[in-house]
C-alpha atoms as a PDB file:
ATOM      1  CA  UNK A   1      92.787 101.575 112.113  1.00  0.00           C
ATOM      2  CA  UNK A   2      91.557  98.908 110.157  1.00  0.00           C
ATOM      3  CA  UNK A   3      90.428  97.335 112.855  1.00  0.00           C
ATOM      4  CA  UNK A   4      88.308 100.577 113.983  1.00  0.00           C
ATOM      5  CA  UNK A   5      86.459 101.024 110.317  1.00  0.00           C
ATOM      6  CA  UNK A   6      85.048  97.612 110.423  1.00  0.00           C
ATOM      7  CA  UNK A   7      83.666  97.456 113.777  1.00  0.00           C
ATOM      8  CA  UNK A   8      81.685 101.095 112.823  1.00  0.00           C
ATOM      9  CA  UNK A   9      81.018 100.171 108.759  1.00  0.00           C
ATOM     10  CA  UNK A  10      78.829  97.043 110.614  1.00  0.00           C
ATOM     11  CA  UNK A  11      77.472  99.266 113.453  1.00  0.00           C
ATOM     12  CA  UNK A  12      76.282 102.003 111.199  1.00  0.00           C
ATOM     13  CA  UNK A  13      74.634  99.300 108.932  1.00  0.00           C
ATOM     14  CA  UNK A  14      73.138  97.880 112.057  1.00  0.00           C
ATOM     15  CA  UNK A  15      71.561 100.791 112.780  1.00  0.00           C
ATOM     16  CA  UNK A  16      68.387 100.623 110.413  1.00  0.00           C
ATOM     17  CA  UNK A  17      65.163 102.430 112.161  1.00  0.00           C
ATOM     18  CA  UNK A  18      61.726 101.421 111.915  1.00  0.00           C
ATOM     19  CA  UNK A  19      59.649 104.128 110.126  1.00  0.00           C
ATOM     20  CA  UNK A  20      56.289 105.209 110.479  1.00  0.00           C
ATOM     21  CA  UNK A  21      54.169 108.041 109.544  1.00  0.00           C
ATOM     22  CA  UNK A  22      55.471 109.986 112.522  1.00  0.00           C
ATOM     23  CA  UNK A  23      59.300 109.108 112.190  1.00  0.00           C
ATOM     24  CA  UNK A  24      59.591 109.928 108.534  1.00  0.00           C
ATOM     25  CA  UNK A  25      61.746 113.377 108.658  1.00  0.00           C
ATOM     26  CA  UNK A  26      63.529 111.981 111.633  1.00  0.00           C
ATOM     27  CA  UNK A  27      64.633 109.224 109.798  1.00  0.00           C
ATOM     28  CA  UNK A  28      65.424 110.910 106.216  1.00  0.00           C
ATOM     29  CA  UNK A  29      68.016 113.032 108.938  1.00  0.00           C
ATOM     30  CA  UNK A  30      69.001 109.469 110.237  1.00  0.00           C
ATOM     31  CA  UNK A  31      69.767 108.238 107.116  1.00  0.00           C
ATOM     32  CA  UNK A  32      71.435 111.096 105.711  1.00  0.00           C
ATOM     33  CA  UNK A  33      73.690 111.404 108.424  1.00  0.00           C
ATOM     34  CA  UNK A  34      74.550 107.952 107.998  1.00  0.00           C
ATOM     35  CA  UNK A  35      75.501 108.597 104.586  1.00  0.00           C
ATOM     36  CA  UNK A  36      77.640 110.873 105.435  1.00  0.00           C
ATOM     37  CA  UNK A  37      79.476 109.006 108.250  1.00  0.00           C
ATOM     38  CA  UNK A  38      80.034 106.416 105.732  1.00  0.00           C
ATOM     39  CA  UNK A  39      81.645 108.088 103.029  1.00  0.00           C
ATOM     40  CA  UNK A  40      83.611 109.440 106.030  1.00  0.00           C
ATOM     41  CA  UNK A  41      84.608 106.160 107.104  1.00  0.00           C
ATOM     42  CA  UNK A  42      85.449 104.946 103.387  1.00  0.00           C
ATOM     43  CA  UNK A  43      87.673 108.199 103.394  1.00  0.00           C
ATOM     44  CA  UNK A  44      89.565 107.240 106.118  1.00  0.00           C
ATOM     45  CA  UNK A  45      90.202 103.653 105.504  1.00  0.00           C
ATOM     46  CA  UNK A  46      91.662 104.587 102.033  1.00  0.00           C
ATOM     47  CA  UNK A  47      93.629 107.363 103.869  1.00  0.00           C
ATOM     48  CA  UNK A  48      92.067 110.561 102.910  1.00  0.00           C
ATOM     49  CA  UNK A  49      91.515 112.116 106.101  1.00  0.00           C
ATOM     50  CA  UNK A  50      91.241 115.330 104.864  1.00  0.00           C
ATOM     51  CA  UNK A  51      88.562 114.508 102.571  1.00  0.00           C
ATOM     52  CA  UNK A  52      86.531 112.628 105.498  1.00  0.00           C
ATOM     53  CA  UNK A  53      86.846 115.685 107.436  1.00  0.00           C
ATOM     54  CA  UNK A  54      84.222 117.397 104.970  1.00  0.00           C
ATOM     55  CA  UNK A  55      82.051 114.025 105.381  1.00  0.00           C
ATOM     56  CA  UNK A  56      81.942 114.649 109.327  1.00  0.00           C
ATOM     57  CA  UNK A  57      81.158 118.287 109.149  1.00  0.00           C
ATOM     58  CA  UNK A  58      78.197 118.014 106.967  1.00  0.00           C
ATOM     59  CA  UNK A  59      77.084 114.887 109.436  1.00  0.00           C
ATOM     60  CA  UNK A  60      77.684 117.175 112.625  1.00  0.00           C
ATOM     61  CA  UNK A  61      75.672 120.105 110.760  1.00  0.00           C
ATOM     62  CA  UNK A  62      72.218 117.432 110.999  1.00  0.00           C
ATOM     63  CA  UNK A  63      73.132 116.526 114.247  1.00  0.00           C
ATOM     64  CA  UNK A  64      73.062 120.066 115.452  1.00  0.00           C
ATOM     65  CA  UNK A  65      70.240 121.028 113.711  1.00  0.00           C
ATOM     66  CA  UNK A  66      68.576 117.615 114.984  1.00  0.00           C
ATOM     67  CA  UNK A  67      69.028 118.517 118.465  1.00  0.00           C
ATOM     68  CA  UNK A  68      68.867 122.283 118.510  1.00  0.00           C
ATOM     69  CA  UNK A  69      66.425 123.923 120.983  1.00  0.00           C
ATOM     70  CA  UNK A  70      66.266 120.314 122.719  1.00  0.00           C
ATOM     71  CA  UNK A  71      65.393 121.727 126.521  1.00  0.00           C
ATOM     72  CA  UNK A  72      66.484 117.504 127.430  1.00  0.00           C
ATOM     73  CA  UNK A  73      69.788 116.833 127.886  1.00  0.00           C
ATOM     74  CA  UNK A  74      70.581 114.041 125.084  1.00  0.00           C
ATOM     75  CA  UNK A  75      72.908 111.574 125.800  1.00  0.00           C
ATOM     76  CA  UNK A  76      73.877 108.732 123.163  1.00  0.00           C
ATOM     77  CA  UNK A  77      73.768 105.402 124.477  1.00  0.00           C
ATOM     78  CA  UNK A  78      75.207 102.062 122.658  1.00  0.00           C
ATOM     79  CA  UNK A  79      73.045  99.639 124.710  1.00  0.00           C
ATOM     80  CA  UNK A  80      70.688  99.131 127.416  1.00  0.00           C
ATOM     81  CA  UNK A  81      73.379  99.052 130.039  1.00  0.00           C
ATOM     82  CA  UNK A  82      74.777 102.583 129.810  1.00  0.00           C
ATOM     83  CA  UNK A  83      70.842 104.241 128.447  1.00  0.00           C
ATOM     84  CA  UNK A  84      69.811 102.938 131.695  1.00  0.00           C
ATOM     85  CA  UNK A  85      73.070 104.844 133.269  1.00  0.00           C
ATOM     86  CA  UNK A  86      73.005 108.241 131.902  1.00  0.00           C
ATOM     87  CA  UNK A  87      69.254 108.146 133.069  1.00  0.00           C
ATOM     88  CA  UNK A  88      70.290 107.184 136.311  1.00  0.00           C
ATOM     89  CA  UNK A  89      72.831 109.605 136.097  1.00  0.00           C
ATOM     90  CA  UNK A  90      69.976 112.431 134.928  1.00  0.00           C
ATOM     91  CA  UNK A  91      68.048 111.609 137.972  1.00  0.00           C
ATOM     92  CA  UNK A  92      70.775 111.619 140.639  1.00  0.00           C
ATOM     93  CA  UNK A  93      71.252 115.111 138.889  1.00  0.00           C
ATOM     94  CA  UNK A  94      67.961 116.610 138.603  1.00  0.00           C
ATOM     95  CA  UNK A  95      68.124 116.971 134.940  1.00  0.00           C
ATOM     96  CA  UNK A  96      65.959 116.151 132.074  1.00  0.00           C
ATOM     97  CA  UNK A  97      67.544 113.839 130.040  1.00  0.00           C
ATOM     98  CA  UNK A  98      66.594 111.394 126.596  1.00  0.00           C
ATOM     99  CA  UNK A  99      69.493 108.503 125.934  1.00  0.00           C
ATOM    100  CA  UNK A 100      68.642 107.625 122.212  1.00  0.00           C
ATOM    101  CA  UNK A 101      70.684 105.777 119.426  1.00  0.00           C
ATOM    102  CA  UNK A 102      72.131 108.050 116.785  1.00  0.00           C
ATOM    103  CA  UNK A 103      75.442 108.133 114.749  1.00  0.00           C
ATOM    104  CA  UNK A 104      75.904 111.932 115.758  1.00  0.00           C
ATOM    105  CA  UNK A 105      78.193 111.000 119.294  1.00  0.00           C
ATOM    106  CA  UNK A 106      80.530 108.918 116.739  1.00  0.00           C
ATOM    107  CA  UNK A 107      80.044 111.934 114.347  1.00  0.00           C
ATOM    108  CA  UNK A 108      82.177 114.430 116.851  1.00  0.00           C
ATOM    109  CA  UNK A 109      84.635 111.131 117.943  1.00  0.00           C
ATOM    110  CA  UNK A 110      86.002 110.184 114.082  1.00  0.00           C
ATOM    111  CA  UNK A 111      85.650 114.259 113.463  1.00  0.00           C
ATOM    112  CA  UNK A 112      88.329 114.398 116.078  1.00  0.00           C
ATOM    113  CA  UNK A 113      90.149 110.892 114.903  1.00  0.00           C
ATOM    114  CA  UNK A 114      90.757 112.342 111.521  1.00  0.00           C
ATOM    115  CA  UNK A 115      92.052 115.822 112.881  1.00  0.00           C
ATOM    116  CA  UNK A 116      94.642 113.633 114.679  1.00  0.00           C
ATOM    117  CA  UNK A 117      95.676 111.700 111.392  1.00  0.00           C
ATOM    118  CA  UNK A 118      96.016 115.330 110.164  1.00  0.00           C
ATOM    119  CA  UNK A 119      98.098 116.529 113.103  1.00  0.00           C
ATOM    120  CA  UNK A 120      95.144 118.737 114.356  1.00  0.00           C
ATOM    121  CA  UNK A 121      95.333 118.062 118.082  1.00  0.00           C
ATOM    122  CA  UNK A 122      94.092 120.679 119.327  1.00  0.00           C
ATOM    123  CA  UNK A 123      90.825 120.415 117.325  1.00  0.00           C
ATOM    124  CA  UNK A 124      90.680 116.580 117.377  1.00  0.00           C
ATOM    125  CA  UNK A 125      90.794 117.229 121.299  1.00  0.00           C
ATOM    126  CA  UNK A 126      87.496 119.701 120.669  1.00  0.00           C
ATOM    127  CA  UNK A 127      85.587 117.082 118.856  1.00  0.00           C
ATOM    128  CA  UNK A 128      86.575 114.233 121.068  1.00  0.00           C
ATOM    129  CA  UNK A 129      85.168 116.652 124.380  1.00  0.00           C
ATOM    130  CA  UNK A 130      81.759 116.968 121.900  1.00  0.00           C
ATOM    131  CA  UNK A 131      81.874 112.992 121.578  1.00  0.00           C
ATOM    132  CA  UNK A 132      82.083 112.700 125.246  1.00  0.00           C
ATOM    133  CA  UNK A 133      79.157 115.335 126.241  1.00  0.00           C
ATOM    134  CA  UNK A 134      77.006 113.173 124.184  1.00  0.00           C
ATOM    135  CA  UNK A 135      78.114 109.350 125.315  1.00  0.00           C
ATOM    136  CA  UNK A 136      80.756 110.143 128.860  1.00  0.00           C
ATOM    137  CA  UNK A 137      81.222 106.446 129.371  1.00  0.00           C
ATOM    138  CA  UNK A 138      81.876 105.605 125.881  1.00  0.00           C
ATOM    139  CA  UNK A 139      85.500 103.807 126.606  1.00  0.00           C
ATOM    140  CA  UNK A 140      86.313 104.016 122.940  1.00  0.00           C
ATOM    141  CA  UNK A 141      86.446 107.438 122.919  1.00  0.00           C
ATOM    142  CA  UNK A 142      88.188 108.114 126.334  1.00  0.00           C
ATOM    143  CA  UNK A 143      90.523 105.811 124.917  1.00  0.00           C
ATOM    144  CA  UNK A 144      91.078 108.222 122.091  1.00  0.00           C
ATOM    145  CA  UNK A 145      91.331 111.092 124.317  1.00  0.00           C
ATOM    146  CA  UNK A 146      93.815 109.329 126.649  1.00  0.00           C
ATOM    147  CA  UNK A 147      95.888 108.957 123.056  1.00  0.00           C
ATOM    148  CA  UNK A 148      95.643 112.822 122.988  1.00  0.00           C
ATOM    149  CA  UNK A 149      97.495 113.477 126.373  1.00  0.00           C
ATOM    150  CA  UNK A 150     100.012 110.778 124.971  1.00  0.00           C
ATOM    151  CA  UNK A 151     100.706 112.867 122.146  1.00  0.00           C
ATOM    152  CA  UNK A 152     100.400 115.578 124.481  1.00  0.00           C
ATOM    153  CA  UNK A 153     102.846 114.206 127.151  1.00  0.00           C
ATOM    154  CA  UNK A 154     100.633 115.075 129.893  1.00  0.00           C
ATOM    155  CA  UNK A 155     101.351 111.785 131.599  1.00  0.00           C
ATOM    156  CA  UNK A 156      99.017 112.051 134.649  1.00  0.00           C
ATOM    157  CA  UNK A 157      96.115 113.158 132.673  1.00  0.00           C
ATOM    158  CA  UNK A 158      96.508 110.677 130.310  1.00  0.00           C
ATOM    159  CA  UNK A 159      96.724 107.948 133.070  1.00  0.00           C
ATOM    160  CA  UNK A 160      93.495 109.145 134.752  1.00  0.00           C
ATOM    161  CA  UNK A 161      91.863 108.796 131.417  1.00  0.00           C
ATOM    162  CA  UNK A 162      92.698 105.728 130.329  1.00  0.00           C
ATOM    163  CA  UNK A 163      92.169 104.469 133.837  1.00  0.00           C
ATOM    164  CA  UNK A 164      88.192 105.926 133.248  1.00  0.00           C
ATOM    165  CA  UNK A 165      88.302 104.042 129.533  1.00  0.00           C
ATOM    166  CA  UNK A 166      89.304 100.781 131.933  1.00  0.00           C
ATOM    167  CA  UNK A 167      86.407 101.639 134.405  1.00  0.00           C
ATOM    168  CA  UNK A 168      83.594 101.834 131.554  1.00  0.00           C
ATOM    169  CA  UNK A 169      84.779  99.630 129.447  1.00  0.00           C
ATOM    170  CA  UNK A 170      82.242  97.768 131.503  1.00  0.00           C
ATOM    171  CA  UNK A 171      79.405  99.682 129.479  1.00  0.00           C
ATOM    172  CA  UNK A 172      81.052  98.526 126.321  1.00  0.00           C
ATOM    173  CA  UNK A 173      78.831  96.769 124.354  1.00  0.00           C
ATOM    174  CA  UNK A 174      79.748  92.366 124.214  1.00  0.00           C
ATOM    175  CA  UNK A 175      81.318  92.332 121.110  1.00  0.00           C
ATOM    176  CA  UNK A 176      83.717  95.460 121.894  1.00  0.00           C
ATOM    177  CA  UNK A 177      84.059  94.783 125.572  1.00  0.00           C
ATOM    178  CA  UNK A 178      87.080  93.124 125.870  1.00  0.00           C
ATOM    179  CA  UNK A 179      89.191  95.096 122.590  1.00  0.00           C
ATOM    180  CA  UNK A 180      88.265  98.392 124.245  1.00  0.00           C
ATOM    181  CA  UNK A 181      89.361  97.057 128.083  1.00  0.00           C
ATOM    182  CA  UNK A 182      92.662  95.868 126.274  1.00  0.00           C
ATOM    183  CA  UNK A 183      92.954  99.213 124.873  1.00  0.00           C
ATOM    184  CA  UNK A 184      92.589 101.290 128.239  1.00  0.00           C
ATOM    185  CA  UNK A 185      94.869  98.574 130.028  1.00  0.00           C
ATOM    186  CA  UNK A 186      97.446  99.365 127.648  1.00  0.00           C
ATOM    187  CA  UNK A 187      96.872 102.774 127.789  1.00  0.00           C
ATOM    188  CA  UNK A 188      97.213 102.948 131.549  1.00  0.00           C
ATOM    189  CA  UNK A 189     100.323 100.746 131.325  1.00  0.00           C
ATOM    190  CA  UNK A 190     101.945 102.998 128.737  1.00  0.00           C
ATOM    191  CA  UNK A 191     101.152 106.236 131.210  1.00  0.00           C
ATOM    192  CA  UNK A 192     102.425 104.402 133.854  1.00  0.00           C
ATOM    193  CA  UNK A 193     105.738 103.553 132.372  1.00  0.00           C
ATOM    194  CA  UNK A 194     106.277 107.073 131.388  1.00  0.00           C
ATOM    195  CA  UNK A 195     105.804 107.971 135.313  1.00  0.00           C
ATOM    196  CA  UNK A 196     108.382 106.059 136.004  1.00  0.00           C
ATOM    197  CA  UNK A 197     106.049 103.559 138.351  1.00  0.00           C
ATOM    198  CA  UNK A 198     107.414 100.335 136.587  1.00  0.00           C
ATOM    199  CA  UNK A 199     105.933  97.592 138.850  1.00  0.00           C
ATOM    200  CA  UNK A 200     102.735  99.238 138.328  1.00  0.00           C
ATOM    201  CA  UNK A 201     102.976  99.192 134.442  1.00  0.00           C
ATOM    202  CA  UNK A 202     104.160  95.675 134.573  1.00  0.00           C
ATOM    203  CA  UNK A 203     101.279  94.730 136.343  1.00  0.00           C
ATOM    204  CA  UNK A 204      98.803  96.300 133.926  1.00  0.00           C
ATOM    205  CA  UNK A 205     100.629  95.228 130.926  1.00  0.00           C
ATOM    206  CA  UNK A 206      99.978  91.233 132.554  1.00  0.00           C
ATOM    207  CA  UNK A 207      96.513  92.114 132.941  1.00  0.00           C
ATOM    208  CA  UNK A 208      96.574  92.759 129.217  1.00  0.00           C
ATOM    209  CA  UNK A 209      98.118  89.073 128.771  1.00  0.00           C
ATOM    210  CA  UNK A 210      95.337  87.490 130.765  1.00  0.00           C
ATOM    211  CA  UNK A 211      92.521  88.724 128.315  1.00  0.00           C
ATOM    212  CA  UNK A 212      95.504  87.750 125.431  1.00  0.00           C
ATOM    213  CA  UNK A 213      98.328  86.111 125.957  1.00  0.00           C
ATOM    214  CA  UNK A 214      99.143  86.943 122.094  1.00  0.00           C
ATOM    215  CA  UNK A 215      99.011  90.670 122.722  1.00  0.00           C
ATOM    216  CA  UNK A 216     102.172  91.638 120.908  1.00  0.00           C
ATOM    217  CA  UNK A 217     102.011  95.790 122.443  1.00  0.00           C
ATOM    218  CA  UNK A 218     101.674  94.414 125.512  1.00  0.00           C
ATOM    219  CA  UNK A 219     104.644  91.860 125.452  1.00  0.00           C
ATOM    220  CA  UNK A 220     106.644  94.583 123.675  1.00  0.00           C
ATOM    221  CA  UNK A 221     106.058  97.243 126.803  1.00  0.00           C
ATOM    222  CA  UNK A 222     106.811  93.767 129.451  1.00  0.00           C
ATOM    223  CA  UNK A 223     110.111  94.047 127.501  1.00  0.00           C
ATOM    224  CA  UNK A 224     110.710  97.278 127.492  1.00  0.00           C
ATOM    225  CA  UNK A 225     110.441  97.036 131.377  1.00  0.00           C
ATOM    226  CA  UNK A 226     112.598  94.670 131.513  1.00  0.00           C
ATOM    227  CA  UNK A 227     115.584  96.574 129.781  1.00  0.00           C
ATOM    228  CA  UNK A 228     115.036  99.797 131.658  1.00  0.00           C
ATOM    229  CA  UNK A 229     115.437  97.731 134.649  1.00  0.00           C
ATOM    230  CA  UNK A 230     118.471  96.252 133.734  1.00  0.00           C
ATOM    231  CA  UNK A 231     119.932  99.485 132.848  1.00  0.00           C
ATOM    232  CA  UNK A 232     119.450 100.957 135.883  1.00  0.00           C
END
């Protein structure tokens, strides 16, 4: 979790918009919102979910006012890579569509993270869905999701989710790429052990090893394996 509140404290603060005469209530909301997911974040990393709930609500309020009456489809975009996607995507689909940079996609995604840490599933589930309207290649959050059907022990979904977090983990940006592939991997190999498909997870779980041979979840599962096999 740690981990998590880092990598967004320095991409919020790397989010800084230029301003001009034309930009100026956009980016007062921008800002705002910021401010909000902040607090949110400092909530949750002195583990106070419950007051960074009230954070995330009043930064999801300015999101939905920002984008009310939009007739575009918006999608949230962390890099050139997937903007250029979800536009692609819009125009395979006949749909108008913007891709723009905001904090409002990982508004709905640490809405839903701290309604997990509160045991809210079904509403961290809700706001996770939001996340992944705005940004549906974002394999951070279908990561998260994939955790929900874990907690959920809905196996198969939870596989086919975490096996889509693999598959656009590829849209990561550089410096998450290869945490959030490690994450799906592990995900999928987790899924796949509960399934019952053993060789399968094993193979996953080596995958994991190859990006880092130090990966102490993954050795942990490889050993799990290995008793389950030997007491069968």
């Amino acid at each position: 979790m740690k981990q998590l509140i880092i990598i967004l404290v320095l991409l919020l603060s790397g989010c800084a918009t230029t301003k001009n005469s034309n930009e100026q209530a956009a980016v007062r909301q921008g800002d705002l919102i910021q401010q909000y997911m902040e607090q949110g974040l400092e909530d949750l990393s002195y583990g106070h979910p419950e007051k960074a709930l009230g954070e995330f609500d009043q930064a999801i309020a300015l999101c939905k006012k920002q984008f009310a009456g939009s007739e575009e489809r918006v999608y949230v975009a962390r890099g050139m890579t997937d903007s250029i996607y979800y536009m692609l995507k819009a125009r395979v689909d006949n749909e108008s569509a913007v891709a723009v940079a905001t904090d409002c996609a990982d508004a709905f995604y640490l809405r839903g993270y701290a309604s997990i840490e509160l045991g809210q599933i079904d509403a961290g589930e809700q706001h996770l869905n939001k996340a992944l309207e705005f940004s549906p290649v974002n394999s951070m959050y279908l990561s998260e999701m994939g955790h929900i059907y874990h907690i959920k022990e809905d196996w198969q979904k939870a596989l086919d989710t975490f096996a889509q977090a693999e598959e656009f983990s590829a849209f990561s940006p550089e410096e998450l790429k290869a945490s959030e592939l490690a994450r799906a991997k592990r995900g999928v190999g987790f899924s796949l052990i509960e399934l019952g498909r053993l060789d399968e997870a094993e193979a996953k779980f080596r995958e994991c090893l190859e990006l880092d041979p130090n990966d102490e979840v993954a050795l942990h599962e490889l050993k799990y394996i290995e008793e389950q096999r030997n007491s069968g």
